[in-house]
N, C-alpha and C. Protein backbone atom coordinates (compact mmCIF):
# COMPACT_ATOMS: atom_id res chain seq x y z
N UNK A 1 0.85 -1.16 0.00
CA UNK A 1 0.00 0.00 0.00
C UNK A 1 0.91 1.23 0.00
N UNK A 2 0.73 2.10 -0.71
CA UNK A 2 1.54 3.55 -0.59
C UNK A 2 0.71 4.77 -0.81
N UNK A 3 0.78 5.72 0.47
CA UNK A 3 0.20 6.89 0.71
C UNK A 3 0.45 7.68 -0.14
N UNK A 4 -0.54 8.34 -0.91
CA UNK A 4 -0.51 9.12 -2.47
C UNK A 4 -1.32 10.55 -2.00
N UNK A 5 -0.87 11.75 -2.32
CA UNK A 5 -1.45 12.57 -2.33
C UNK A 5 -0.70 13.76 -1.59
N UNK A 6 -1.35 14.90 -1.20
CA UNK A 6 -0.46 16.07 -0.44
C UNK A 6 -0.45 15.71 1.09
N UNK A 7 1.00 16.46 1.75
CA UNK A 7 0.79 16.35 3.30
C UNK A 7 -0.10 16.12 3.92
N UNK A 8 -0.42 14.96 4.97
CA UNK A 8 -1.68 15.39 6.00
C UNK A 8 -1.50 14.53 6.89
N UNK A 9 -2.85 14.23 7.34
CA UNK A 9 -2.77 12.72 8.37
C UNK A 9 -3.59 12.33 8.23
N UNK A 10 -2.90 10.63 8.04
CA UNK A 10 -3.80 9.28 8.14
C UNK A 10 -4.11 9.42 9.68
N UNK A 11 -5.37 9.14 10.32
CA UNK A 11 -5.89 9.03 11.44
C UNK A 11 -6.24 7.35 11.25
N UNK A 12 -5.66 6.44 12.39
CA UNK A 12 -6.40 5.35 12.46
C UNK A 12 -7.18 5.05 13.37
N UNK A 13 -8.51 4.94 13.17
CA UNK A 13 -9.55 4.37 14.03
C UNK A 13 -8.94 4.14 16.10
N UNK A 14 -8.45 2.62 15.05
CA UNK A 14 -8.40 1.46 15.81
C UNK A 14 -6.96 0.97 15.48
N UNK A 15 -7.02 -0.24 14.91
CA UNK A 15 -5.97 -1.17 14.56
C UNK A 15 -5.58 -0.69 13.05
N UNK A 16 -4.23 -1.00 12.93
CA UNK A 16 -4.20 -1.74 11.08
C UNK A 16 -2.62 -2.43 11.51
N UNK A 17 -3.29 -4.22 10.43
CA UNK A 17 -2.05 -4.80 10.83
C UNK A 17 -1.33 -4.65 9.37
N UNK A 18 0.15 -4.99 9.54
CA UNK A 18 1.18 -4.47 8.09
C UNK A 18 1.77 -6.19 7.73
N UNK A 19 1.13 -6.68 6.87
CA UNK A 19 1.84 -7.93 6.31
C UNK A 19 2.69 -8.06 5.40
N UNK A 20 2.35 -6.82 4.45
CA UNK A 20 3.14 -6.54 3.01
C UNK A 20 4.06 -5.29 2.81
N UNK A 21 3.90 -4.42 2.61
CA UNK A 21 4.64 -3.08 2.35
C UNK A 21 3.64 -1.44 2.33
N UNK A 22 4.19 -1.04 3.49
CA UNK A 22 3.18 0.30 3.65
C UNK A 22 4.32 1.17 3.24
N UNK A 23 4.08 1.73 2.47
CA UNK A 23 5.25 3.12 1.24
C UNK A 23 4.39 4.21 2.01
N UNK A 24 5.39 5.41 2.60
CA UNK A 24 4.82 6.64 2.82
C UNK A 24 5.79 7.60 2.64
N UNK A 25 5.36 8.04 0.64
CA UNK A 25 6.41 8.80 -0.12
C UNK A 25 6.27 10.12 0.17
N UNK A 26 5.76 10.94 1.04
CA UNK A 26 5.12 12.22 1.13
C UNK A 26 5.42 12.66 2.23
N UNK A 27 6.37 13.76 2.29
CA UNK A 27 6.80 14.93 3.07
C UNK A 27 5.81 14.95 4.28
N UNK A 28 5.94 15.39 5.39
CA UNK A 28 5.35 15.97 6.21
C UNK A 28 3.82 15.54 6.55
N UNK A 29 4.27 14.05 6.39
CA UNK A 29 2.60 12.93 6.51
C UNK A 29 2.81 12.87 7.86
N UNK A 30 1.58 12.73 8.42
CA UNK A 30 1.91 12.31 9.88
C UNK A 30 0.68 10.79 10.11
N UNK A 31 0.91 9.64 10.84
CA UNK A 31 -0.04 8.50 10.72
C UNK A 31 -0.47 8.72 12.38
N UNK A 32 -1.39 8.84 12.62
CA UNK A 32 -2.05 9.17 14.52
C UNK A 32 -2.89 8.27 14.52
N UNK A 33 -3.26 8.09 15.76
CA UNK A 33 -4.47 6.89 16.47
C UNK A 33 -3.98 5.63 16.21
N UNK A 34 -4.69 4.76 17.35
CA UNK A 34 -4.61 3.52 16.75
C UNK A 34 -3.16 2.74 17.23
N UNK A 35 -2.87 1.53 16.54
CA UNK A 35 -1.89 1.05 17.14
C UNK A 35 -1.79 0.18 15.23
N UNK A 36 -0.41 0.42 14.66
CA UNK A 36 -0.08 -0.28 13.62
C UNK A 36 0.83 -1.33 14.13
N UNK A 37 0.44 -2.94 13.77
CA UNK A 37 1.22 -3.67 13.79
C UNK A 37 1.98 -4.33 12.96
N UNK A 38 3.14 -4.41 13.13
CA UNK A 38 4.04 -4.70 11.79
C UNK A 38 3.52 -6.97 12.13
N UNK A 39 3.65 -7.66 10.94
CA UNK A 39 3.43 -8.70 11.23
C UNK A 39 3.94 -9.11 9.73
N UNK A 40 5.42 -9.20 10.01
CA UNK A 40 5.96 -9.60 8.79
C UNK A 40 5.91 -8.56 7.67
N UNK A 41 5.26 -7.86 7.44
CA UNK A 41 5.63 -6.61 6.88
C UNK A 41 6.79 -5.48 6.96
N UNK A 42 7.17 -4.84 6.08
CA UNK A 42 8.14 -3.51 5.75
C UNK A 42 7.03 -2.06 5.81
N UNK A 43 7.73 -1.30 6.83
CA UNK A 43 7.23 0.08 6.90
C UNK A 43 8.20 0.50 5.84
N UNK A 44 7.93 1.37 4.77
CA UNK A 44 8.96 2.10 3.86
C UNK A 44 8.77 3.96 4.04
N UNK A 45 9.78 4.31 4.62
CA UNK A 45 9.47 5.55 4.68
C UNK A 45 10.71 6.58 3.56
N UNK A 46 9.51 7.13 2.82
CA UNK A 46 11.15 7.74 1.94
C UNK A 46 10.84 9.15 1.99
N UNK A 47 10.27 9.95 2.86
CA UNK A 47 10.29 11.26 3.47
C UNK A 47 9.73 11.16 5.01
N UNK A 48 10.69 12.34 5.23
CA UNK A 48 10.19 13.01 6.80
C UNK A 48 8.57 12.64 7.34
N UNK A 49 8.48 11.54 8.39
CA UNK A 49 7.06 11.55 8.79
C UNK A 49 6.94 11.48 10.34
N UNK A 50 5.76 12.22 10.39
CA UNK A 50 5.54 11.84 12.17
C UNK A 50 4.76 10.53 12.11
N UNK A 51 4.96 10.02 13.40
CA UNK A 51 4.18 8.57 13.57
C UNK A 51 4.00 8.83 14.88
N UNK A 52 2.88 8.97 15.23
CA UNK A 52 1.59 9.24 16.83
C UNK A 52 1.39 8.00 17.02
N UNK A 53 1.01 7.16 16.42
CA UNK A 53 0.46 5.53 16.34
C UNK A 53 1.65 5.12 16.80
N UNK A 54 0.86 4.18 17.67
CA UNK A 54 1.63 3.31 18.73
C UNK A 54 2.38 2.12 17.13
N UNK A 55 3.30 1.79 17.77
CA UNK A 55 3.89 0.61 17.09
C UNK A 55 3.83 -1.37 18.12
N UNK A 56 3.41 -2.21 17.03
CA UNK A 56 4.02 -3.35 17.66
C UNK A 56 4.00 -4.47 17.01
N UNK A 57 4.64 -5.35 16.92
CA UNK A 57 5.38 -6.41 16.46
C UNK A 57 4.81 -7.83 16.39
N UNK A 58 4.44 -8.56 15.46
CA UNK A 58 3.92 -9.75 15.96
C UNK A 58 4.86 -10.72 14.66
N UNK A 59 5.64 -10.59 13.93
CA UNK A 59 6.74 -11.29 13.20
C UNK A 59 7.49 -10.91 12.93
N UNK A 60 8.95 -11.44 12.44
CA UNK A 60 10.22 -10.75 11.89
C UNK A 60 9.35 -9.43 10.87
N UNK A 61 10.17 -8.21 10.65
CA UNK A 61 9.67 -7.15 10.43
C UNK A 61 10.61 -6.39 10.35
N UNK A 62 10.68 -5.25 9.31
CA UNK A 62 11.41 -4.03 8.88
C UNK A 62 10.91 -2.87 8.82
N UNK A 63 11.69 -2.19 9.11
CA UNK A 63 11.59 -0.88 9.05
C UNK A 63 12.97 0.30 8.15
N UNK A 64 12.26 0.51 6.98
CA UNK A 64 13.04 1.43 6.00
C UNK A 64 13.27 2.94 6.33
N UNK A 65 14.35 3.52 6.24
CA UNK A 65 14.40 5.00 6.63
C UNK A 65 15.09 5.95 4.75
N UNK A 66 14.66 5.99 4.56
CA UNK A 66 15.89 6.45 2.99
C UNK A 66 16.34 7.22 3.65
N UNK A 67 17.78 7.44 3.17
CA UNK A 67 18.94 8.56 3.30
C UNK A 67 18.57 9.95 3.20
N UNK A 68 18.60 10.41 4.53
CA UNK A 68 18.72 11.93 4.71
C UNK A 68 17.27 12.06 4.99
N UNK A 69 16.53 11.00 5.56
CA UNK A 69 14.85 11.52 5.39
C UNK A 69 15.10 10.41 7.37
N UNK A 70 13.72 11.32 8.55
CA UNK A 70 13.72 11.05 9.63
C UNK A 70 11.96 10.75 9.75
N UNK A 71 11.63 9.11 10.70
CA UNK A 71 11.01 8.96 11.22
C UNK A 71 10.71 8.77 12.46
N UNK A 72 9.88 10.57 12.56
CA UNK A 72 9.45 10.95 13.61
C UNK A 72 8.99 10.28 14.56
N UNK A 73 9.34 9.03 15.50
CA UNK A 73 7.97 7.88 15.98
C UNK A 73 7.98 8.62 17.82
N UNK A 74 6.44 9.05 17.88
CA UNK A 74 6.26 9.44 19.59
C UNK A 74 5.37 8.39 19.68
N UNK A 75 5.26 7.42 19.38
CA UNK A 75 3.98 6.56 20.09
C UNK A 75 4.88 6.22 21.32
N UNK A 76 4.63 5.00 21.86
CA UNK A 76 4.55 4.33 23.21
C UNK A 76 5.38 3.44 22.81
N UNK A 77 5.93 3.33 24.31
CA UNK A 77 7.51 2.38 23.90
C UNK A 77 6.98 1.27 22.87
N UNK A 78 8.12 1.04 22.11
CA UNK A 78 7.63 -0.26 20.87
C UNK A 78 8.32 -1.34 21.29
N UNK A 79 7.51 -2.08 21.61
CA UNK A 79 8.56 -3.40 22.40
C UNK A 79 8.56 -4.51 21.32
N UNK A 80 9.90 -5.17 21.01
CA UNK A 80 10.12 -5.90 19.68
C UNK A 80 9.23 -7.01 19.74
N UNK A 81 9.10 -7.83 21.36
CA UNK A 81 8.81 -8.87 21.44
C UNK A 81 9.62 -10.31 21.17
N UNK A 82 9.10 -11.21 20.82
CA UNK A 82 10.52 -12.54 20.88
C UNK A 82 10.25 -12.27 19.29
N UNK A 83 10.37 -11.59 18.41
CA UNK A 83 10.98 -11.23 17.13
C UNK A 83 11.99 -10.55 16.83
N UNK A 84 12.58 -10.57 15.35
CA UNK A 84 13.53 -9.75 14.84
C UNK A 84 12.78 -8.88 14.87
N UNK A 85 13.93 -7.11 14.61
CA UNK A 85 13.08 -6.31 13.97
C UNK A 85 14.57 -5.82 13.43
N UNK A 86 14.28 -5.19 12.12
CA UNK A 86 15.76 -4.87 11.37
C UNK A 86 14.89 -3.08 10.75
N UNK A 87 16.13 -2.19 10.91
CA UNK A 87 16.18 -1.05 10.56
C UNK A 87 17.25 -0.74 9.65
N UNK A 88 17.01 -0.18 8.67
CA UNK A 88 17.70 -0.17 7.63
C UNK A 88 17.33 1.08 6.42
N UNK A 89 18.45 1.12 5.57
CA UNK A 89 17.48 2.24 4.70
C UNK A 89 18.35 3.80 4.80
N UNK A 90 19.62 3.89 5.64
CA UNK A 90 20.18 5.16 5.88
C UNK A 90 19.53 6.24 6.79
N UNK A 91 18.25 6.24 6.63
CA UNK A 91 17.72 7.52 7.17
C UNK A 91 18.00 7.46 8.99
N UNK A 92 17.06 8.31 9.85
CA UNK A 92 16.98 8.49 11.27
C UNK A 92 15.95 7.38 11.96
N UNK A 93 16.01 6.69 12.85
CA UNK A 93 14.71 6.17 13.38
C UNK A 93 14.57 7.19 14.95
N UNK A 94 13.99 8.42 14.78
CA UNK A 94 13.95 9.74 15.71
C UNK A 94 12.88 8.82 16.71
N UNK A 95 12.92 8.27 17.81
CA UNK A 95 11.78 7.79 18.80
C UNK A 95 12.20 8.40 20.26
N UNK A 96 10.82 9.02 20.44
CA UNK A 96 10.73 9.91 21.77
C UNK A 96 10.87 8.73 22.94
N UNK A 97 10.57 7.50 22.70
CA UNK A 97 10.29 6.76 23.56
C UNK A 97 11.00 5.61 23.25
N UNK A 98 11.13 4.25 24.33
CA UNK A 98 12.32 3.23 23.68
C UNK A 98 11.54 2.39 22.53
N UNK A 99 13.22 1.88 22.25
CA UNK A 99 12.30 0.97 21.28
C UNK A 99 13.08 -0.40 22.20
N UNK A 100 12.63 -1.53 22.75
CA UNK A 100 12.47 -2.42 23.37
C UNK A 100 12.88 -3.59 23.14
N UNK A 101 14.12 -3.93 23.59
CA UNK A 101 14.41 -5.68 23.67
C UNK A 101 13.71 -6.58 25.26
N UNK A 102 12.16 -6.68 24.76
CA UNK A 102 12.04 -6.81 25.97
C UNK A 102 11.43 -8.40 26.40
N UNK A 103 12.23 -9.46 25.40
CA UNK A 103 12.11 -10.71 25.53
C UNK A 103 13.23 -11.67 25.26
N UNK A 104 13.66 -12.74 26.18
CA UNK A 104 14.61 -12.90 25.26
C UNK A 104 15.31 -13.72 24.52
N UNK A 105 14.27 -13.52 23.72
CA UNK A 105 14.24 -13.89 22.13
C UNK A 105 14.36 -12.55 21.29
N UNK A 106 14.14 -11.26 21.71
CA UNK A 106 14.13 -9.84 20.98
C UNK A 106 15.39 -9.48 20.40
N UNK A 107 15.23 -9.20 18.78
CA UNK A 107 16.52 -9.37 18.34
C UNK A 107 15.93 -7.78 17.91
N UNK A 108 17.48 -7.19 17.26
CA UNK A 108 17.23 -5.72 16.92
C UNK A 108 18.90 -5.63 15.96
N UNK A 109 18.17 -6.03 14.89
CA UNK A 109 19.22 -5.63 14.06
C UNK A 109 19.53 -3.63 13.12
N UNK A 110 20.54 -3.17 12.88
CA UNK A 110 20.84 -2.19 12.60
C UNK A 110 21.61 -2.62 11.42
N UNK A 111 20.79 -2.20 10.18
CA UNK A 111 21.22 -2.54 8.90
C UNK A 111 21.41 -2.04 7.63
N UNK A 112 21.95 -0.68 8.25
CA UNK A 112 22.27 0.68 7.36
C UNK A 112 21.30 1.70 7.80
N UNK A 113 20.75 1.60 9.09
CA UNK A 113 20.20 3.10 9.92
C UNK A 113 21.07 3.55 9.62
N UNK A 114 21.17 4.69 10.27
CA UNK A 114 22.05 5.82 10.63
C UNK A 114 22.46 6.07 11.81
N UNK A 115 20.74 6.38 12.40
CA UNK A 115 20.95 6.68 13.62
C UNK A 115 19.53 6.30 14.54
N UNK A 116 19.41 5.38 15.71
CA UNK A 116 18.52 5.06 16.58
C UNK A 116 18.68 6.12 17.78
N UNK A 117 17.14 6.91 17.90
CA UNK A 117 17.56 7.81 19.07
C UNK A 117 17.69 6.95 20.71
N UNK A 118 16.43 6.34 20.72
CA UNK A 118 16.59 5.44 22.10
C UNK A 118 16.35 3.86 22.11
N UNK A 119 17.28 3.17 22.63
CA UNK A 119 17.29 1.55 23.07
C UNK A 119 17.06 1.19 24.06
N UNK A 120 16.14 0.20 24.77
CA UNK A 120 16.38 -0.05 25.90
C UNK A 120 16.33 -1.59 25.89
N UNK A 121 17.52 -2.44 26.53
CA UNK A 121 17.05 -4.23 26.56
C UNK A 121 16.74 -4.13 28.09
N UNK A 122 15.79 -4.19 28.26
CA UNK A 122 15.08 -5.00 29.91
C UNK A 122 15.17 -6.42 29.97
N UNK A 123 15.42 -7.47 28.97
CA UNK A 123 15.33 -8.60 29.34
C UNK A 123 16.85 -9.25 28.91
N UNK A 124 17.08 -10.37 29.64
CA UNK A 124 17.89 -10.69 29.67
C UNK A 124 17.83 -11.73 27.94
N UNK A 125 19.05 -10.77 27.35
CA UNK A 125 18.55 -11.45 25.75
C UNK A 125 19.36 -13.00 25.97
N UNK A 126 18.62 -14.19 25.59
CA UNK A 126 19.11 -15.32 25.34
C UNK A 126 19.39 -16.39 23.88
N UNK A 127 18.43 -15.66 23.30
CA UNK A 127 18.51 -16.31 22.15
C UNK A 127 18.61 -15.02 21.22
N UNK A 128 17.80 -13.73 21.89
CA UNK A 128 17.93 -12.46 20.71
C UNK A 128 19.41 -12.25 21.23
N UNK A 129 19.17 -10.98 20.31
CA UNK A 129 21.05 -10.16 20.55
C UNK A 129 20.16 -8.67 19.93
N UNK A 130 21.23 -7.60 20.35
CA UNK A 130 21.19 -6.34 19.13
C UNK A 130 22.57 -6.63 18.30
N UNK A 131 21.93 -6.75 17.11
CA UNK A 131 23.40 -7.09 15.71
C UNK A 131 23.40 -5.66 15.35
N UNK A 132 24.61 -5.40 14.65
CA UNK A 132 25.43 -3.84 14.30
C UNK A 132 25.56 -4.45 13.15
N UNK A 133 24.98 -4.83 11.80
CA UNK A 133 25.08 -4.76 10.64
C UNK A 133 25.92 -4.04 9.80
N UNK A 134 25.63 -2.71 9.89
CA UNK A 134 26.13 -1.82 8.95
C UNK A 134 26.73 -0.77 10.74
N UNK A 135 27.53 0.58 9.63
CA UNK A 135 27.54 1.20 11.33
C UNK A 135 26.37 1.71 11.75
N UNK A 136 26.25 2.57 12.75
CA UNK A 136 24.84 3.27 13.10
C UNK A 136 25.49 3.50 14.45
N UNK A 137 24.58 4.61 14.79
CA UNK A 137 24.73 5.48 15.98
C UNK A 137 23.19 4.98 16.74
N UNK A 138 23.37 4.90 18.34
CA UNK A 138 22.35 4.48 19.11
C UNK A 138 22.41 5.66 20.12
N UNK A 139 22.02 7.26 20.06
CA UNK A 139 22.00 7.90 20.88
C UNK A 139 21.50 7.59 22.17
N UNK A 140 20.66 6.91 22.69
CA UNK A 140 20.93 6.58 24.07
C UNK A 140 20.50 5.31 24.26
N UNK A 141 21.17 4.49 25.47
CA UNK A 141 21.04 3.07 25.49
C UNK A 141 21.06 2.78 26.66
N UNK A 142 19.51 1.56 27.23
CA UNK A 142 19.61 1.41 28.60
C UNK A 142 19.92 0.40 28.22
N UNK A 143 20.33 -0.74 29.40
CA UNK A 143 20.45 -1.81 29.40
C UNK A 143 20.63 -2.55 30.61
N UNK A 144 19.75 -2.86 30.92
CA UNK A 144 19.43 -3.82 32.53
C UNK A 144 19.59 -5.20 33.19
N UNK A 145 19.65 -5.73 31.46
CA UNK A 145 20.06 -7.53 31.50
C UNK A 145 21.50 -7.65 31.32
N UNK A 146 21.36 -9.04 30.82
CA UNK A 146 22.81 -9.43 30.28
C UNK A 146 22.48 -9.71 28.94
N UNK A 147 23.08 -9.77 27.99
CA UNK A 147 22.47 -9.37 26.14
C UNK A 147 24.01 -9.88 25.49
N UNK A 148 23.53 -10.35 24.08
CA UNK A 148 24.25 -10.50 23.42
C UNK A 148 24.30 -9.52 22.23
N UNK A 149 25.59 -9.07 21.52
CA UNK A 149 26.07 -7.87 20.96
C UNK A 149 26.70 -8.65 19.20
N UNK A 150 26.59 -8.61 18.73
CA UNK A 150 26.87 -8.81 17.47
C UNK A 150 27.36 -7.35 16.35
N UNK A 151 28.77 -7.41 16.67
CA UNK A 151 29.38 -6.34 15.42
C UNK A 151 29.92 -7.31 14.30
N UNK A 152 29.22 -6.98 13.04
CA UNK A 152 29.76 -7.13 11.85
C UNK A 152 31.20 -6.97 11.83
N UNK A 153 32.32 -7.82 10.75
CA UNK A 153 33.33 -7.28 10.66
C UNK A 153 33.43 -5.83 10.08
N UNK A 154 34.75 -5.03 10.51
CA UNK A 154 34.79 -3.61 10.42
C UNK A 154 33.75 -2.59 10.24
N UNK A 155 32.42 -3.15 11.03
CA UNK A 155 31.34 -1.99 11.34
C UNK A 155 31.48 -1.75 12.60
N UNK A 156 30.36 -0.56 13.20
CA UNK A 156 31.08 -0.51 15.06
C UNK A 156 29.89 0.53 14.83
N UNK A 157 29.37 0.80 16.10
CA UNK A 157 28.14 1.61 16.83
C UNK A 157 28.43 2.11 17.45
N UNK A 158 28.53 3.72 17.71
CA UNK A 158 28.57 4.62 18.45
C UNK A 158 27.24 4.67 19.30
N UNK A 159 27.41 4.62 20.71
CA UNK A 159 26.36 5.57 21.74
C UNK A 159 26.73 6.48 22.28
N UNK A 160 26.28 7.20 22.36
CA UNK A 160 26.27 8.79 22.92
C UNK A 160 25.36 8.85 24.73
């Protein structure tokens, strides 16, 4: 599915779940209400968007940023769950709130982000890890368990 038309906002009800590919090519879109769940689906973002809508996870799942373009996400912490979730795409993943390794099975791969504003692993990762794919910056990072760390050869992650 891809959002066609001038700036505005998608308002969602309620729910919408993402199995296939949601494209949101348009500047200064913002998606509010509701709670979008990724479930094996790709979010593709290839301009600047706010995202109000809660995020959450129910299969391996991506999230696209294109180069030089930031998604705005203030919903409510997004907790990965015992899934992957891979970020990729160059752009910003800007989140007011964490984004969550909070099972552990919760994997969180970084696969040509740029830059993740907040991480937090609460659970002790056992089978997940956070992998460093490509480089990328993780401006702030809690971490409360014990976790496994995966750097690619000659990539490396800055936290701030």
């Amino acid at each position: 599915m891809t959002i066609t038309g001038a700036a505005g906002t998608l308002a969602l009800g309620d729910n919408m779940t993402l199995s296939g590919t949601l494209n949101l090519p348009i500047a200064d879109t913002t998606i509010s209400g509701g709670t979008v769940t990724l479930n094996g689906g790709t979010l593709q973002v290839d301009e600047d968007i706010n995202f109000i809508s809660d995020l959450a996870q129910q299969a391996n799942s991506s999230i696209v940023v294109a180069n030089g373009k930031n998604l705005n996400y203030s919903g409510n912490e997004f907790n990965v769950g015992a899934q992957m979730l891979t970020l990729s795409g160059a752009g910003v993943f800007a989140n007011t709130n964490n984004l969550t390794l909070n099972d552990p099975a919760s994997s969180l791969k970084l696969n040509g982000i740029s830059r993740v504003d907040n991480v937090s692993i609460s659970a002790a990762l056992t089978s997940g890890k956070l992998e460093i794919a490509q480089n990328a910056t993780i401006e702030n990072l809690s971490h409360t368990g014990s976790s496994r760390l995966d750097i690619d050869n000659a990539k490396g992650s800055d936290v701030e």
